[in-house]
Protein backbone atom coordinates (compact mmCIF):
# COMPACT_ATOMS: atom_id res chain seq x y z
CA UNK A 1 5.48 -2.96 -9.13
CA UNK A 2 7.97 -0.81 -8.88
CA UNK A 3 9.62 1.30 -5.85
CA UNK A 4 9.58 4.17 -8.35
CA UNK A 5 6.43 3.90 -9.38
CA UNK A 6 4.69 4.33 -5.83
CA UNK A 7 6.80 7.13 -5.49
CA UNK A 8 5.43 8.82 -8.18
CA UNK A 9 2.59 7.98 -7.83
CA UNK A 10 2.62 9.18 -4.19
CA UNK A 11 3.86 12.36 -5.26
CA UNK A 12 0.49 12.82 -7.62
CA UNK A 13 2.88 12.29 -11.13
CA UNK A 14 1.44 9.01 -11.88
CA UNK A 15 -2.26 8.95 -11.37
CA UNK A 16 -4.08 6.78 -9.20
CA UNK A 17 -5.59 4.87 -12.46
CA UNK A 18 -2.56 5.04 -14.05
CA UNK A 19 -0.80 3.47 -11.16
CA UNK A 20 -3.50 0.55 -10.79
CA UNK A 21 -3.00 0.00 -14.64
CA UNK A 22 0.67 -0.96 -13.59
CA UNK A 23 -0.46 -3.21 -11.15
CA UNK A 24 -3.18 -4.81 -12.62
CA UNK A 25 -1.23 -8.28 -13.25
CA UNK A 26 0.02 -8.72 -10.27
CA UNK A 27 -3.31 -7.42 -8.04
CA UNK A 28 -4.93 -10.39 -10.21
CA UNK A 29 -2.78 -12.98 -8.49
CA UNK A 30 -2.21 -10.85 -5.18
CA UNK A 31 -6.50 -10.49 -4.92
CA UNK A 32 -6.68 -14.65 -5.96
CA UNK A 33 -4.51 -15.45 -3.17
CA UNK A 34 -6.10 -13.64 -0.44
CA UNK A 35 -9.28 -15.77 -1.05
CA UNK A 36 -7.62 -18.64 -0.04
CA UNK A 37 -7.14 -18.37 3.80
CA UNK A 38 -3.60 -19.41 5.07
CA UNK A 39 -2.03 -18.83 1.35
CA UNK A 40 0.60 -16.41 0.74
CA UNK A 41 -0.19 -13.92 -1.18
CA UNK A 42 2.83 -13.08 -3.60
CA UNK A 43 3.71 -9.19 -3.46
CA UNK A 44 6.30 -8.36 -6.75
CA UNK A 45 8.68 -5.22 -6.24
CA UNK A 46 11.36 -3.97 -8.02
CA UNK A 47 13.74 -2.33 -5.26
CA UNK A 48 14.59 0.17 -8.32
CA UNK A 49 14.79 3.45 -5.80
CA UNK A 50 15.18 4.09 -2.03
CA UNK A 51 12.32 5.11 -0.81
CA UNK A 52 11.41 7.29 2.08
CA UNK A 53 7.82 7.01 3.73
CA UNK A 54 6.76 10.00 5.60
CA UNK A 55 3.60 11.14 7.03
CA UNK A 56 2.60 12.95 4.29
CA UNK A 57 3.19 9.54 2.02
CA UNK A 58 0.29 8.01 4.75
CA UNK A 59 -2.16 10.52 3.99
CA UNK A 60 -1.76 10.22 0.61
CA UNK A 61 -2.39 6.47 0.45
CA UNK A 62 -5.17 6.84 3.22
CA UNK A 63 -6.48 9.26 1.00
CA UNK A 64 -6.86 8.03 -2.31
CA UNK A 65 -8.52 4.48 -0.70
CA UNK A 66 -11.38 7.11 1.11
CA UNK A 67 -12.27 8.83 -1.97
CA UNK A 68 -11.69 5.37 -3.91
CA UNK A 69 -9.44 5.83 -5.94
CA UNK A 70 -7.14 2.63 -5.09
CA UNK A 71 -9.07 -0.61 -3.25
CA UNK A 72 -8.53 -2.24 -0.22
CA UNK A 73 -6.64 -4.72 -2.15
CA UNK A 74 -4.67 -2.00 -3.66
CA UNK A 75 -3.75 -0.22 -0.77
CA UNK A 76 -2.71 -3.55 1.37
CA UNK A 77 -0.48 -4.57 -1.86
CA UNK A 78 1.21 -1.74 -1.31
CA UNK A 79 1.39 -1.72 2.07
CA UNK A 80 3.00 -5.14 1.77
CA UNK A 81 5.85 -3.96 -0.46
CA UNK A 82 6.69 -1.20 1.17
CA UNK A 83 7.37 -2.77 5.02
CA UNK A 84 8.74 -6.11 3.21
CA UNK A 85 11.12 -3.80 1.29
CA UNK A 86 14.60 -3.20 2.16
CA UNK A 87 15.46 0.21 0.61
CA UNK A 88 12.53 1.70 2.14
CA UNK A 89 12.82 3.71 5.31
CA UNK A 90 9.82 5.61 7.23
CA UNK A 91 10.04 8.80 8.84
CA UNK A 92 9.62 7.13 12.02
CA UNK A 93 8.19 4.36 14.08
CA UNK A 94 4.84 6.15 13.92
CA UNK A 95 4.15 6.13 10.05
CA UNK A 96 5.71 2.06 9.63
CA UNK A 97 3.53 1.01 12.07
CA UNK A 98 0.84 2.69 10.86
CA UNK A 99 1.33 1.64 7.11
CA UNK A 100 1.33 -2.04 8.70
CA UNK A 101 -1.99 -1.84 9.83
CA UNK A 102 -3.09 -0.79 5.93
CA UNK A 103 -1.41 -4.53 5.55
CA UNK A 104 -3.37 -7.70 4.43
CA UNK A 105 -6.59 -8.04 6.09
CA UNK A 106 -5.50 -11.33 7.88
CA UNK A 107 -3.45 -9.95 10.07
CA UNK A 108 -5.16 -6.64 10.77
CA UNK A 109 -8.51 -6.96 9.38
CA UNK A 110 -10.55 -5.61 6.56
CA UNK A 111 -10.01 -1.52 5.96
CA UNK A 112 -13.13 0.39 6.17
CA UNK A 113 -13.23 4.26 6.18
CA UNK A 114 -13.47 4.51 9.83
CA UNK A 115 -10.33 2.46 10.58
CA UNK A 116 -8.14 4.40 7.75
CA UNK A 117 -9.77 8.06 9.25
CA UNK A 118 -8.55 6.59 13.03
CA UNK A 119 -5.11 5.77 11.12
CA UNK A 120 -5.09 9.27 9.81
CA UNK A 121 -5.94 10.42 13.23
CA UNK A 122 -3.52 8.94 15.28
């Protein structure tokens, strides 16, 4: 995946499918790997851009996983690469911490639509 590709994909150039075509390799072994408890789950980025991650970038990925259009999967592969990444910088404190709880379930839990509308919400 690359840096530039979430951001246009966050921007609405790339669509969601087209986007999740991109991906599908890597979501194979990323999805694999997160049935295995303990495993680490291998995240692939290409640091091709710097990225910024505003609140507007949130609602956009909060978005497309309520009217599914990317998975839970989806959304915590990206969610991954973009706090493990270094040229990507959030708006503030608020929006990084709120992208990490769209992280692995693991270490936040399983998404559902309530928890992503209370992420929107807060």
């Amino acid at each position: 995946m690359k840096l530039s590709d979430i951001k246009l994909m966050l921007n609405g150039i790339l669509s969601f499918k087209d986007f999740k075509l991109n991906i599908f390799e890597e979501m194979t072994e990323y999805s694999s790997s997160s049935s295995i408890k303990g495993k680490s789950m291998p995240v692939y980025l290409t640091e091709d851009i710097d990225l910024a991650i505003g609140e507007n970038d949130l609602k956009v990925l909060c978005e497309a996983f309520l009217k599914d259009e990317l998975s839970e999967a989806e959304i915590n592969y990206v969610a991954d690469a973009l706090l493990l990444s270094n040229r990507v910088f959030f708006e503030d404190e608020h929006v990084a911490d709120r992208i990490g709880y769209l992280t692995d379930p693991e270490i936040n839990g399983h998404l559902t639509k309530e928890v992503v509308r209370d992420i929107l919400e807060s």
